[in-house]
Structures are given as C-alpha cells and as structure tokens.
C-alpha atoms as a PDB file:
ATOM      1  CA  UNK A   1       0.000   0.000   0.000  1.00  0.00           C
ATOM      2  CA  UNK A   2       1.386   3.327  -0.620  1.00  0.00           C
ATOM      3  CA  UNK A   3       1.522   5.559   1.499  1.00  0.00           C
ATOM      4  CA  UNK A   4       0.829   9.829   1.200  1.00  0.00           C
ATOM      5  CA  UNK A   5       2.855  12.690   3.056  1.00  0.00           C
ATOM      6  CA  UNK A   6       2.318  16.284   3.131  1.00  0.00           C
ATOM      7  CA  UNK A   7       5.176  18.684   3.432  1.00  0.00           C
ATOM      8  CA  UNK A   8       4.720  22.535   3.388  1.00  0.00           C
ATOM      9  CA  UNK A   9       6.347  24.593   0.714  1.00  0.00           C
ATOM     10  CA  UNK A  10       7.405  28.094   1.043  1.00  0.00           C
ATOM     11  CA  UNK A  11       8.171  29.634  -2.771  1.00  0.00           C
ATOM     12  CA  UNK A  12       9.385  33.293  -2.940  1.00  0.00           C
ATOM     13  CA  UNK A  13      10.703  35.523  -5.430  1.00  0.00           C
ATOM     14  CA  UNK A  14      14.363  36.922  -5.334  1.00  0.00           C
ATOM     15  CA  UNK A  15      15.936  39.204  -7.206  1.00  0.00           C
ATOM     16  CA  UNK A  16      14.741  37.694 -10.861  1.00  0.00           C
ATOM     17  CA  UNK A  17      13.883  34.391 -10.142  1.00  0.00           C
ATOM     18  CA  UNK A  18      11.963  32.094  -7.285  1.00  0.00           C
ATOM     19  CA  UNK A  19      13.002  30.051  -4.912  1.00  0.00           C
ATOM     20  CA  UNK A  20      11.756  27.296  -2.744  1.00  0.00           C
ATOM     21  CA  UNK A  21      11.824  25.607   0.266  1.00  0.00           C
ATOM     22  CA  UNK A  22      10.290  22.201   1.633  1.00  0.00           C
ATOM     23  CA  UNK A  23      10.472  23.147   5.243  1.00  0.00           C
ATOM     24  CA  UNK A  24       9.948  19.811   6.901  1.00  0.00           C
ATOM     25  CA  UNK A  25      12.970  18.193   4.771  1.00  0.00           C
ATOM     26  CA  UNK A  26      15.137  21.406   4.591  1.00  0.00           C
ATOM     27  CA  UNK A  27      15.286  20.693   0.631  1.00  0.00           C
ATOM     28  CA  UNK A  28      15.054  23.611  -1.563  1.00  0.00           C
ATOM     29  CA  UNK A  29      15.289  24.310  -5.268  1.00  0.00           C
ATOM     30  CA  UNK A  30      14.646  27.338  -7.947  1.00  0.00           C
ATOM     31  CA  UNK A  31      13.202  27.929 -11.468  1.00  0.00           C
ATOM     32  CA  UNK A  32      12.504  31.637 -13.013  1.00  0.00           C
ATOM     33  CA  UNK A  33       8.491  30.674 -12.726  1.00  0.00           C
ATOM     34  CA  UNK A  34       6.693  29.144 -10.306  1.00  0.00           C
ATOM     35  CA  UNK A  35       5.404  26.205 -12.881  1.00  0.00           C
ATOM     36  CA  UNK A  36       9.257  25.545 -13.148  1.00  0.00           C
ATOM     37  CA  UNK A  37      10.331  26.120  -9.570  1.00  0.00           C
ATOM     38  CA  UNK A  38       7.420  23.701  -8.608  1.00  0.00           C
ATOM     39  CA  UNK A  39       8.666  20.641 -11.051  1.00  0.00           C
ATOM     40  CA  UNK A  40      12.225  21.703  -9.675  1.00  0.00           C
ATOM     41  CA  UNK A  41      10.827  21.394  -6.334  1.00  0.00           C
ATOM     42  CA  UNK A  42       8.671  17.757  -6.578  1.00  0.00           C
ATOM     43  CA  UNK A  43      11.735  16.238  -8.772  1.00  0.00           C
ATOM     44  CA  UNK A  44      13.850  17.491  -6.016  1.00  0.00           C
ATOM     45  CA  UNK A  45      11.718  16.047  -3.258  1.00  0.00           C
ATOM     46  CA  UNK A  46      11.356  11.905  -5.930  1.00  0.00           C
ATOM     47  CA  UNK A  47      15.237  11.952  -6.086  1.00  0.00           C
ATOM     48  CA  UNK A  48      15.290  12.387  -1.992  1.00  0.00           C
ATOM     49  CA  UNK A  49      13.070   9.566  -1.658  1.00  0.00           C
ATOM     50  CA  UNK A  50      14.255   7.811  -4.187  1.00  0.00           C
END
C-alpha cells in the first residue's frame, strides 16, 4: 500500500527568479516561474526519496 505525506512549501521571489523551500525536509530548489520552480521542487523532493 502506498503511502501519502504532506510537506509545506514556502516559494518566494528573489531578485529575478523564485526560490523554494520544503520546510519539513530542509530541501530547496529554484526555477525563473513558479510552474518551473514547482517541477524543480517535486523532482527534487522523488530523487530524496528515491
């Protein structure tokens, strides 16, 4: 059975691009948009688990 987690994300602009932050795992990424610093973010969060 698999099983689901929730994790709280902060995203934020700086300077020119965004950044982000999964606060429970202390794993952050970036992307100049938010669609791209959220696929950073989730591929980020597969390769920890993985």
């Amino acid at each position: 059975m698999k099983q689901t987690q929730k994790f709280t994300a902060i995203i934020k602009l700086e300077n020119d691009s965004y950044t982000s932050l999964y606060l429970e795992l202390d794993i952050a990424s970036q992307g100049s948009t938010i669609e791209e610093v959220k696929q950073n973010l989730v591929e980020a969060i597969e390769l920890f688990f993985s």
